[in-house]
PDB file of N, CA and C in Angstrom:
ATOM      1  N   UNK A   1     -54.377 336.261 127.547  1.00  0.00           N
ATOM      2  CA  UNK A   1     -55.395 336.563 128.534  1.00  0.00           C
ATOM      3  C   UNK A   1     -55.731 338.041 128.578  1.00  0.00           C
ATOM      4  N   UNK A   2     -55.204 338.708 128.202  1.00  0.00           N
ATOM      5  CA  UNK A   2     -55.279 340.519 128.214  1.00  0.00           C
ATOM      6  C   UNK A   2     -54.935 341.115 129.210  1.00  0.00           C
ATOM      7  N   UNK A   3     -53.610 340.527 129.991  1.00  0.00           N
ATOM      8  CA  UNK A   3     -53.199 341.112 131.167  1.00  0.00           C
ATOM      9  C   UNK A   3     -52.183 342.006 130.898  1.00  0.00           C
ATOM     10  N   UNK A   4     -52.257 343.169 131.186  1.00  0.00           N
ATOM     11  CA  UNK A   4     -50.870 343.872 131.126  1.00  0.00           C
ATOM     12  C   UNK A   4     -49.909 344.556 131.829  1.00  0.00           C
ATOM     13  N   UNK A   5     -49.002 344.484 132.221  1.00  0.00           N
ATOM     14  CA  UNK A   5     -47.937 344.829 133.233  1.00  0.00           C
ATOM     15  C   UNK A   5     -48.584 346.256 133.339  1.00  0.00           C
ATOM     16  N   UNK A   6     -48.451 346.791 134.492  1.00  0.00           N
ATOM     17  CA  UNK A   6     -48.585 348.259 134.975  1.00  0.00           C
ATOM     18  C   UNK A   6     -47.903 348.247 135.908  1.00  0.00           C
ATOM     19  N   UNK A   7     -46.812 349.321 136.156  1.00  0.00           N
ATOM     20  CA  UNK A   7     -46.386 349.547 137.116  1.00  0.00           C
ATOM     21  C   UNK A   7     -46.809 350.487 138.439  1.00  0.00           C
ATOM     22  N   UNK A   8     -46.774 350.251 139.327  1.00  0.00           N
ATOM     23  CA  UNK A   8     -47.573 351.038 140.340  1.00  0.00           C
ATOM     24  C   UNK A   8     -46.039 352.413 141.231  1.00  0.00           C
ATOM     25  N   UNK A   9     -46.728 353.055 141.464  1.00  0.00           N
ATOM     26  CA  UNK A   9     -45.405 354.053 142.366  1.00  0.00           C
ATOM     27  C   UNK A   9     -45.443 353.079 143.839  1.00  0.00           C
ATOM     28  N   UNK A  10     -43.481 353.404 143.967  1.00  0.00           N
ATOM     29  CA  UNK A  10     -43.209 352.638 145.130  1.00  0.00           C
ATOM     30  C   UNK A  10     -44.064 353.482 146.550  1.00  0.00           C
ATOM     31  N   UNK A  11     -44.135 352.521 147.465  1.00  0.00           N
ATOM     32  CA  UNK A  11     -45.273 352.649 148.793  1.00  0.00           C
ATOM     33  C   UNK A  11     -46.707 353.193 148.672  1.00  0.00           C
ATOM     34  N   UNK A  12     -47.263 352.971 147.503  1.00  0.00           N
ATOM     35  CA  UNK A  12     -48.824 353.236 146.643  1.00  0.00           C
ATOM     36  C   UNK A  12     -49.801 352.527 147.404  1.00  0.00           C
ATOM     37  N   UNK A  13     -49.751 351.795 147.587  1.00  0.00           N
ATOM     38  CA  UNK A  13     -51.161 350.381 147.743  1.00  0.00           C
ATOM     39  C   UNK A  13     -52.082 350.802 147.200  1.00  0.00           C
ATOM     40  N   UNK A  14     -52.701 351.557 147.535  1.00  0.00           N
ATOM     41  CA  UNK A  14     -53.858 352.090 146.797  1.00  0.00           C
ATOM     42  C   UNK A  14     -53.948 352.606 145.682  1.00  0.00           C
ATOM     43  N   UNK A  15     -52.707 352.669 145.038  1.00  0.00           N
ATOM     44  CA  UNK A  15     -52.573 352.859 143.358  1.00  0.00           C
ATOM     45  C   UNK A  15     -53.314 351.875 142.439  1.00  0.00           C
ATOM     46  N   UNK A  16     -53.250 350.326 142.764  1.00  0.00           N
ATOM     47  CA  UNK A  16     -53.572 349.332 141.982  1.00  0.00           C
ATOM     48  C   UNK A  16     -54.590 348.544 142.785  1.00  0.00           C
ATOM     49  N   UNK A  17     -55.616 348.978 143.270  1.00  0.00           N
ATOM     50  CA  UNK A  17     -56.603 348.501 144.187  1.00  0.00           C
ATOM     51  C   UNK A  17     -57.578 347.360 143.144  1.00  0.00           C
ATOM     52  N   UNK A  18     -57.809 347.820 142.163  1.00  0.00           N
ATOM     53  CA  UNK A  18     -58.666 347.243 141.232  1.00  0.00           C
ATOM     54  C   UNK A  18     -57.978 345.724 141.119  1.00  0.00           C
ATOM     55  N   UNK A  19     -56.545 345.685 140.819  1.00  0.00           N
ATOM     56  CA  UNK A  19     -55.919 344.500 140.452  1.00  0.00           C
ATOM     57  C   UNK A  19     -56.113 343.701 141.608  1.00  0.00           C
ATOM     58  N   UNK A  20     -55.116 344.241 142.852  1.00  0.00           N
ATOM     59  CA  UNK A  20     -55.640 343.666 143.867  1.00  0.00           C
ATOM     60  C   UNK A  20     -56.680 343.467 144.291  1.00  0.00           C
ATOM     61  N   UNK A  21     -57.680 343.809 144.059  1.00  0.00           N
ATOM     62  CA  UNK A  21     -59.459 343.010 144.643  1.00  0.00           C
ATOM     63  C   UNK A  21     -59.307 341.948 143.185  1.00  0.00           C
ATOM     64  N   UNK A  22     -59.038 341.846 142.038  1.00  0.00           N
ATOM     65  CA  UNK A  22     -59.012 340.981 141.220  1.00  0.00           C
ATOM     66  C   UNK A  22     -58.544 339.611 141.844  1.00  0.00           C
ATOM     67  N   UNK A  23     -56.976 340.233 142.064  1.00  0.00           N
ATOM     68  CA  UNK A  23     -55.994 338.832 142.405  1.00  0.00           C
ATOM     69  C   UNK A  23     -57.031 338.552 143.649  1.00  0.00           C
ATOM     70  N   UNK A  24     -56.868 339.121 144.760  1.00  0.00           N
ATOM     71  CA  UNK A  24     -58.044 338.372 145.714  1.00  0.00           C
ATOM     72  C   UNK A  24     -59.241 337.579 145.470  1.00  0.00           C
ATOM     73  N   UNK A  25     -59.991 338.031 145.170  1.00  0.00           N
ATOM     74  CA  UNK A  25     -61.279 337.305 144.298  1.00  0.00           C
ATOM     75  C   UNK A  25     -60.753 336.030 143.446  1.00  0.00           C
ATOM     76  N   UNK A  26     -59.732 336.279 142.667  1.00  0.00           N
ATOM     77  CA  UNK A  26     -59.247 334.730 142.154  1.00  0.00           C
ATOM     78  C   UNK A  26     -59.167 333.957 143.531  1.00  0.00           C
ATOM     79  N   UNK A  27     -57.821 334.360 143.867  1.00  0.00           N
ATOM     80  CA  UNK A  27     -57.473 333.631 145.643  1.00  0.00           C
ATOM     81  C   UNK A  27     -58.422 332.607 146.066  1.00  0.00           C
ATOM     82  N   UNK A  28     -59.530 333.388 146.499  1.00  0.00           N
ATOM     83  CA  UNK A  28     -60.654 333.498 147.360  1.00  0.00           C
ATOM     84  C   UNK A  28     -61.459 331.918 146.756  1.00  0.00           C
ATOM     85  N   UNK A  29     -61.766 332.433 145.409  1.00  0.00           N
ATOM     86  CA  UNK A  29     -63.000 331.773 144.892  1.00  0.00           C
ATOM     87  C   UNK A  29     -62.134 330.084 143.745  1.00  0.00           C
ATOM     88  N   UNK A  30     -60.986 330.747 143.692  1.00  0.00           N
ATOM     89  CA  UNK A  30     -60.509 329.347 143.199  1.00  0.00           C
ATOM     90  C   UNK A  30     -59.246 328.658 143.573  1.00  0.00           C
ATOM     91  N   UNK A  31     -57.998 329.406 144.108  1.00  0.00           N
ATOM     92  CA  UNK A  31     -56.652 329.158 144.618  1.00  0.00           C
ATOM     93  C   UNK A  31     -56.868 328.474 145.460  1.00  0.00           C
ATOM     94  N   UNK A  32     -57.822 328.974 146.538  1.00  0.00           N
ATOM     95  CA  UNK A  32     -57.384 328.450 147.784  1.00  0.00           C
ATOM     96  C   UNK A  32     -58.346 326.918 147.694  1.00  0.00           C
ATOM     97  N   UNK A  33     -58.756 326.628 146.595  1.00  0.00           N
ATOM     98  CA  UNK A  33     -59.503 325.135 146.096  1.00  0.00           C
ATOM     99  C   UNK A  33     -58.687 324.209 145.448  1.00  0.00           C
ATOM    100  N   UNK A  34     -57.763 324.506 145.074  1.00  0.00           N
ATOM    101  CA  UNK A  34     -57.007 323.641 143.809  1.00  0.00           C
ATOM    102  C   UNK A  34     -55.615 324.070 144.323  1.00  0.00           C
ATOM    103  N   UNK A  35     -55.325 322.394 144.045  1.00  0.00           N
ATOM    104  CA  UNK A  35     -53.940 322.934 144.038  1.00  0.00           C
ATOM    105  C   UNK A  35     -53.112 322.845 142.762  1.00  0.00           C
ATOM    106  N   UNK A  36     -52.423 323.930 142.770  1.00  0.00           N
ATOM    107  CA  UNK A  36     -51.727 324.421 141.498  1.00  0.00           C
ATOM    108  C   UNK A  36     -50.145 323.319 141.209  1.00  0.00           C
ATOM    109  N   UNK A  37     -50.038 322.899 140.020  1.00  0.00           N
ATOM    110  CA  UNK A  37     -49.361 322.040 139.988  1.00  0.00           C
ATOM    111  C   UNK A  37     -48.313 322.261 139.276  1.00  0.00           C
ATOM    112  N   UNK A  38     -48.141 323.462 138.422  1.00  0.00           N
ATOM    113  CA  UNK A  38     -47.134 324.051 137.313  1.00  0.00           C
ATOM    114  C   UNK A  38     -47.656 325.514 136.843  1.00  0.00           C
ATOM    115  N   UNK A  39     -47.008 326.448 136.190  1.00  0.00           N
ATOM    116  CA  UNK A  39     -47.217 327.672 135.669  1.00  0.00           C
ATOM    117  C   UNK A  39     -48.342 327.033 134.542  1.00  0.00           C
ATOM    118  N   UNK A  40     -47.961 326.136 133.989  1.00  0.00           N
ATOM    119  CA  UNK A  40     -49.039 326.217 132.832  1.00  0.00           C
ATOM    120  C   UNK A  40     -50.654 325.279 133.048  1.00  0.00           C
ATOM    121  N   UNK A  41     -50.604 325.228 134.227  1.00  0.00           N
ATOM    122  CA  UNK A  41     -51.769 324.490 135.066  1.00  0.00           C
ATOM    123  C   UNK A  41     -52.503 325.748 135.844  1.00  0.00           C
ATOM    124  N   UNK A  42     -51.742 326.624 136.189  1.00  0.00           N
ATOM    125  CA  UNK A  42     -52.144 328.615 136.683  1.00  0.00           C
ATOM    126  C   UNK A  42     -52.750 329.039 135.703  1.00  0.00           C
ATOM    127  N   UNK A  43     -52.014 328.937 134.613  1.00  0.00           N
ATOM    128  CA  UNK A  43     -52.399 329.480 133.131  1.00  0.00           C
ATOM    129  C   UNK A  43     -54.160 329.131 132.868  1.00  0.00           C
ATOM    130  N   UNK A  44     -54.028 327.892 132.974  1.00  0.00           N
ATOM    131  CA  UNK A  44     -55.131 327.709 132.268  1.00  0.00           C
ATOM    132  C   UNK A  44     -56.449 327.761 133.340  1.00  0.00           C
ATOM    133  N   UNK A  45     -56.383 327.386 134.946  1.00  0.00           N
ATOM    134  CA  UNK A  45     -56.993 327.873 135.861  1.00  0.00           C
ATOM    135  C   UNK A  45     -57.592 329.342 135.817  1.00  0.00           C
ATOM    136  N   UNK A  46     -56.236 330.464 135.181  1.00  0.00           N
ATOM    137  CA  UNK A  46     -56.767 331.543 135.395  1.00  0.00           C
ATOM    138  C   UNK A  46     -57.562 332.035 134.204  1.00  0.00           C
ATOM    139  N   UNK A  47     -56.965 331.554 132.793  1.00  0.00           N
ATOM    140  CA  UNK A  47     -57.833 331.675 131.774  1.00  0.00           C
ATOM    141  C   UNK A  47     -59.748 331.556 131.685  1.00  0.00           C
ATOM    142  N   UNK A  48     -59.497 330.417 132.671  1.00  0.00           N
ATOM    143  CA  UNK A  48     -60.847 329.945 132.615  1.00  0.00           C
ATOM    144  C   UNK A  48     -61.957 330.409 133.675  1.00  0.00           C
ATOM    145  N   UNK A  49     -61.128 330.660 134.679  1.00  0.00           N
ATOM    146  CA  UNK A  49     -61.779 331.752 135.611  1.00  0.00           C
ATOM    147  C   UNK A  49     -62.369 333.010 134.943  1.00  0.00           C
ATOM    148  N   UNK A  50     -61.024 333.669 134.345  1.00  0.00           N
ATOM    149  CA  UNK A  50     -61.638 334.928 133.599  1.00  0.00           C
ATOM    150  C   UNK A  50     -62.820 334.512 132.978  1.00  0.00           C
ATOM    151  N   UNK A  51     -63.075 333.863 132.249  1.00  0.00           N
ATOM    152  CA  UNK A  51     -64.120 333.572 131.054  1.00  0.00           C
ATOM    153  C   UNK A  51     -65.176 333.450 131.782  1.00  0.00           C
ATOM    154  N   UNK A  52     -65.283 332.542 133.226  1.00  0.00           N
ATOM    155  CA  UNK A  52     -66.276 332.403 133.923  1.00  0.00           C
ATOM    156  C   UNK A  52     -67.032 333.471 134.828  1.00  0.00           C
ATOM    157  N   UNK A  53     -65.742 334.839 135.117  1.00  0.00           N
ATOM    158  CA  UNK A  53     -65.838 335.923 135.950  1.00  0.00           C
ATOM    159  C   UNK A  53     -66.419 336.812 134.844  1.00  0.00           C
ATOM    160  N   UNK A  54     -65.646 336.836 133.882  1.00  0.00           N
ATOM    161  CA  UNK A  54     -66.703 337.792 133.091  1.00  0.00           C
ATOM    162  C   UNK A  54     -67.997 337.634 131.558  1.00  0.00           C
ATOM    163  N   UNK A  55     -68.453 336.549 131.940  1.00  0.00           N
ATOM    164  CA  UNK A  55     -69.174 336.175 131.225  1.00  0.00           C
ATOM    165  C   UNK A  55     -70.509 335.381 132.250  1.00  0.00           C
ATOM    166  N   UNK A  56     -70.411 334.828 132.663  1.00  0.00           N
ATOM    167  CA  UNK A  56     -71.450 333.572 133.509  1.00  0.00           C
ATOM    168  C   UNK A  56     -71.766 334.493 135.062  1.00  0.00           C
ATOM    169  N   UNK A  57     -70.672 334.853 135.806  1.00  0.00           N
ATOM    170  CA  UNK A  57     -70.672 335.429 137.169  1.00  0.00           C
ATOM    171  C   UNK A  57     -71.384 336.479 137.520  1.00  0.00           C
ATOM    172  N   UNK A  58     -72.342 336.295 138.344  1.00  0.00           N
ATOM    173  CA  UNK A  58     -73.771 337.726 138.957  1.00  0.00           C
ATOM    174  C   UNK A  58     -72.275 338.356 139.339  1.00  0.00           C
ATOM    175  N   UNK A  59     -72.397 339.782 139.238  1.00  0.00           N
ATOM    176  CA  UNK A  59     -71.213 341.042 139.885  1.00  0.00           C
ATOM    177  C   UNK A  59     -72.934 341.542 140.380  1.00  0.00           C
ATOM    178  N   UNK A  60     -72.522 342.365 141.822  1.00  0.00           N
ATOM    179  CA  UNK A  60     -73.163 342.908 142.819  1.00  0.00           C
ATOM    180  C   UNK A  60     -73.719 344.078 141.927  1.00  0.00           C
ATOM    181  N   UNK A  61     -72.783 344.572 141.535  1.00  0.00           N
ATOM    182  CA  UNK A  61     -72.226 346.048 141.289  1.00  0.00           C
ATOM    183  C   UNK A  61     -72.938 346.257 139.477  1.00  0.00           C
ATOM    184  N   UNK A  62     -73.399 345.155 139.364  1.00  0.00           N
ATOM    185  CA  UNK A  62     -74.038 345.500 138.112  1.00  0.00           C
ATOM    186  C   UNK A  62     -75.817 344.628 138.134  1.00  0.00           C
ATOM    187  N   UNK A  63     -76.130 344.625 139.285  1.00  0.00           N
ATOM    188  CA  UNK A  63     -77.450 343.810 139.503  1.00  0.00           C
ATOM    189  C   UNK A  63     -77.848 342.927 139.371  1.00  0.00           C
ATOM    190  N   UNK A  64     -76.268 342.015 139.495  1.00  0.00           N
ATOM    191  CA  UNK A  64     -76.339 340.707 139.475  1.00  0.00           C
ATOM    192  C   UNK A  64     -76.903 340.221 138.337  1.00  0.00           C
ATOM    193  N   UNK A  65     -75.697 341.002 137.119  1.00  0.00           N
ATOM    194  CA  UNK A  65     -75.423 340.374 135.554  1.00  0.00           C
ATOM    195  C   UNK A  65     -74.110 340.350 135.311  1.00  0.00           C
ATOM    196  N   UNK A  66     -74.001 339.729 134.220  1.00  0.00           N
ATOM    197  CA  UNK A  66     -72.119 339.309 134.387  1.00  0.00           C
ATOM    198  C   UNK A  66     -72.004 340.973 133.229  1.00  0.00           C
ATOM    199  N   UNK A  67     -70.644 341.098 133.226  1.00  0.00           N
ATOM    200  CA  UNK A  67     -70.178 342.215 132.708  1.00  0.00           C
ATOM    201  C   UNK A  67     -70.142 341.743 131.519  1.00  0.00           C
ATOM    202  N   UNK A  68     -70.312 340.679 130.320  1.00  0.00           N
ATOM    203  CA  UNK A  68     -70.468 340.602 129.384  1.00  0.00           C
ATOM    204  C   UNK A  68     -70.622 339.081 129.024  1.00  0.00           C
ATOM    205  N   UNK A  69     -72.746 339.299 129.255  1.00  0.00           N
ATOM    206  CA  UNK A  69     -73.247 338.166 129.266  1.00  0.00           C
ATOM    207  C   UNK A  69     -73.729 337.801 128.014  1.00  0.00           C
ATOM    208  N   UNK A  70     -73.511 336.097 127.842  1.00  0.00           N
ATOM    209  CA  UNK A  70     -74.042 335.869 126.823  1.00  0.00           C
ATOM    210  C   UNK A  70     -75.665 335.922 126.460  1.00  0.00           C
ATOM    211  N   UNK A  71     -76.021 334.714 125.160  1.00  0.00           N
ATOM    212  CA  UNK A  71     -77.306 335.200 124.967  1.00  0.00           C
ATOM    213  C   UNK A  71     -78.208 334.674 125.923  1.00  0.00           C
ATOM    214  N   UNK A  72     -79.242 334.624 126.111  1.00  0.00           N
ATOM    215  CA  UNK A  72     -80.165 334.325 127.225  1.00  0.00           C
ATOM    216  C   UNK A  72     -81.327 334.113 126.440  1.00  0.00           C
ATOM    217  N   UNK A  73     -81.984 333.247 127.130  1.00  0.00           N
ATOM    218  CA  UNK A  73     -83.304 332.463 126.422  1.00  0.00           C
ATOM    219  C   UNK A  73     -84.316 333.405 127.370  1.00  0.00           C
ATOM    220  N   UNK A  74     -85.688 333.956 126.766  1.00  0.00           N
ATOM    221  CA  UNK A  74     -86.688 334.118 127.323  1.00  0.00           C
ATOM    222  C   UNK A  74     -87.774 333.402 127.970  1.00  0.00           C
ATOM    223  N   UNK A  75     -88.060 332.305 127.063  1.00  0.00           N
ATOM    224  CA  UNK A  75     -88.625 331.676 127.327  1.00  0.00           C
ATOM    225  C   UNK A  75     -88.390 330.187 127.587  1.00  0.00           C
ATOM    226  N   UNK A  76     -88.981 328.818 128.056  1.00  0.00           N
ATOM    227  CA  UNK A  76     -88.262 327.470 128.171  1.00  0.00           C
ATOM    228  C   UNK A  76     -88.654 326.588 126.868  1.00  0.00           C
ATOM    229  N   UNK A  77     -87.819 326.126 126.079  1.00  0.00           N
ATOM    230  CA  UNK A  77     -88.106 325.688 124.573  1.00  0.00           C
ATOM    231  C   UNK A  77     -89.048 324.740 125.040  1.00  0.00           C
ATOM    232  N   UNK A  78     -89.426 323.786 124.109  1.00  0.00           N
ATOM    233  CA  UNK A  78     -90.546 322.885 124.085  1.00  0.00           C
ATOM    234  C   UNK A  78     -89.373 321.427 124.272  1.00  0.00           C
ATOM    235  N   UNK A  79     -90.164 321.009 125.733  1.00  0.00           N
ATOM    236  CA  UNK A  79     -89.277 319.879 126.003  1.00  0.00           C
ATOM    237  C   UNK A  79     -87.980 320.194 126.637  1.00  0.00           C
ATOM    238  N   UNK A  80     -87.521 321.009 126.320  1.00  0.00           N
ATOM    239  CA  UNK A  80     -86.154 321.624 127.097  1.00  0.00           C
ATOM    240  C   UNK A  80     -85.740 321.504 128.668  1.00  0.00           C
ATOM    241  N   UNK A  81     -84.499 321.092 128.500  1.00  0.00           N
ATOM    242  CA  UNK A  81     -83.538 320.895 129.780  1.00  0.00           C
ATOM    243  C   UNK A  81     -82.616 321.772 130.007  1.00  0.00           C
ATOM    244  N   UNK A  82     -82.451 322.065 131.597  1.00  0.00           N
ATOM    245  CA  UNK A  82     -81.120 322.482 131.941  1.00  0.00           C
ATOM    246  C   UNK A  82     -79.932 321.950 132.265  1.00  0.00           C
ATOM    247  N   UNK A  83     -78.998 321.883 131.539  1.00  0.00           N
ATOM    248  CA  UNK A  83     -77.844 321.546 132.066  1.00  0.00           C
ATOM    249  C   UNK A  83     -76.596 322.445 132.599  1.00  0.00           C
ATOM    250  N   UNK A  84     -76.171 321.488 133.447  1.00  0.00           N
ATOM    251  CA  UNK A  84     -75.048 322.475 134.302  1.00  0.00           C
ATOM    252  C   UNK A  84     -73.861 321.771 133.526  1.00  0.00           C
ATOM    253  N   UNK A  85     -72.968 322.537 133.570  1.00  0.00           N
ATOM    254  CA  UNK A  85     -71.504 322.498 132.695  1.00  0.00           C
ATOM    255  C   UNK A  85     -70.588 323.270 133.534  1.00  0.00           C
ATOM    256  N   UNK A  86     -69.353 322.240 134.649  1.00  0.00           N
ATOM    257  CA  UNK A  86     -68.835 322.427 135.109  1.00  0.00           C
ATOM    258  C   UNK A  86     -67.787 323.116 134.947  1.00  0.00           C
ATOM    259  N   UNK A  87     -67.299 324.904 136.037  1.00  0.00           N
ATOM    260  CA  UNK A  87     -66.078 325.140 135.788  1.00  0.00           C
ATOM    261  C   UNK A  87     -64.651 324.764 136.438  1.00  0.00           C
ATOM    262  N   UNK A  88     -64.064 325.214 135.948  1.00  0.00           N
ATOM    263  CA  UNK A  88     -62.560 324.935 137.321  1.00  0.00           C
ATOM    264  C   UNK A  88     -62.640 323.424 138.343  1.00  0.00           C
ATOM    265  N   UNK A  89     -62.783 322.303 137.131  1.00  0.00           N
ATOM    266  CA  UNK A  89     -63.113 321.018 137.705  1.00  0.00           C
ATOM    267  C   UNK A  89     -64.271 321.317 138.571  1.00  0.00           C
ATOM    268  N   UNK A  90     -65.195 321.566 138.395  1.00  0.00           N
ATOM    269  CA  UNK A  90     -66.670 321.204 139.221  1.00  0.00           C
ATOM    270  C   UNK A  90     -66.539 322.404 140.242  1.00  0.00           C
ATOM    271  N   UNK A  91     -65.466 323.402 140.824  1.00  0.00           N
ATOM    272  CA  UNK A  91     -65.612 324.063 141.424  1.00  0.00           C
ATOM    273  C   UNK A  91     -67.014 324.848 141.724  1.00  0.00           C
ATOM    274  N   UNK A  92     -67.188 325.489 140.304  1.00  0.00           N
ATOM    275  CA  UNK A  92     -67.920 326.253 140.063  1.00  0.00           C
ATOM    276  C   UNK A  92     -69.148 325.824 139.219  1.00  0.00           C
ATOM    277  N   UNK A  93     -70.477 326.228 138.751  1.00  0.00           N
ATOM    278  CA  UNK A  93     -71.224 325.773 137.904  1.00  0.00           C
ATOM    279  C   UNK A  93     -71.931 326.810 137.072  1.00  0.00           C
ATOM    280  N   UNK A  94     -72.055 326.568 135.958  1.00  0.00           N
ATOM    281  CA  UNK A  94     -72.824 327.526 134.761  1.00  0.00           C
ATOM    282  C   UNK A  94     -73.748 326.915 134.158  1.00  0.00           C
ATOM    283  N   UNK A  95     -75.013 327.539 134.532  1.00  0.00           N
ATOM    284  CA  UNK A  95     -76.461 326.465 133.450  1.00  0.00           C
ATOM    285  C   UNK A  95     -76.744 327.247 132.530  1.00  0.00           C
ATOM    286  N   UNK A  96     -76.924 325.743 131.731  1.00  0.00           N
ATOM    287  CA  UNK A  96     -77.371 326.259 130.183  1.00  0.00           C
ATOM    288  C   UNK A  96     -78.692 325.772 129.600  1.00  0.00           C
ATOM    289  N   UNK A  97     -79.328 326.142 128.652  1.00  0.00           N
ATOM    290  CA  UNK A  97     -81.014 325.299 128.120  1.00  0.00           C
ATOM    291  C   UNK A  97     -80.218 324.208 127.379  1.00  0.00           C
ATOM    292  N   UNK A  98     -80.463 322.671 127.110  1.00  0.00           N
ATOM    293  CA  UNK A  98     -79.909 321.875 126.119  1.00  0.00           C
ATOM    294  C   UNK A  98     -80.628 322.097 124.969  1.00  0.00           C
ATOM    295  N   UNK A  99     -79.414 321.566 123.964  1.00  0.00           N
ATOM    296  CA  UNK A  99     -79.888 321.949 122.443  1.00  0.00           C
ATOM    297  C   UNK A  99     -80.477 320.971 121.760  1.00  0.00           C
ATOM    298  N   UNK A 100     -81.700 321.661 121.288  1.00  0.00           N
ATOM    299  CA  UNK A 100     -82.745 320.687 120.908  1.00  0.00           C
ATOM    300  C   UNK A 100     -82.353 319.476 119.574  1.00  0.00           C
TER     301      UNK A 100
END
């Protein structure tokens, strides 16, 4: 997943603020929806979050584009549909154009 231990100085809080608004925002938007059933059921919850947080997800803070969005259609193909493709069991949703 590209997580890496950092240690913070003891009585800091505000050393690792970034992580913590991370872990929150998971919390928030998928923990407190699902219940977690094993470490490797976390695993893959959080894997897939990431992918969805930084790829698909409007961020405020960037004008409501994901921090590394995929490609995007300009225009609507000929005949073309949208489909939604559920994340984190239906929690969440990501639309896509279907392929012709």
């Amino acid at each position: 997943l590209g997580i890496e231990v950092v240690f913070t100085p003891f009585r800091c809080p505000q050393a690792n603020a970034v992580a913590e608004r991370m872990v929150g925002t998971f919390r928030q938007q998928c923990l407190d929806h699902v219940v977690v059933i094993n470490a490797r059921h976390l695993k893959r919850l959080l894997h897939e979050y990431v992918e969805h947080y930084n790829h698909a997800r409007p961020h405020r803070t960037l004008d409501l584009r994901a921090p590394m969005p995929g490609p995007r259609l300009l225009r609507l193909p000929n005949g073309g549909r949208v489909i939604s493709r559920p994340i984190l069991g239906g929690l969440h949703h990501e639309y896509e154009w279907e392929a012709a």
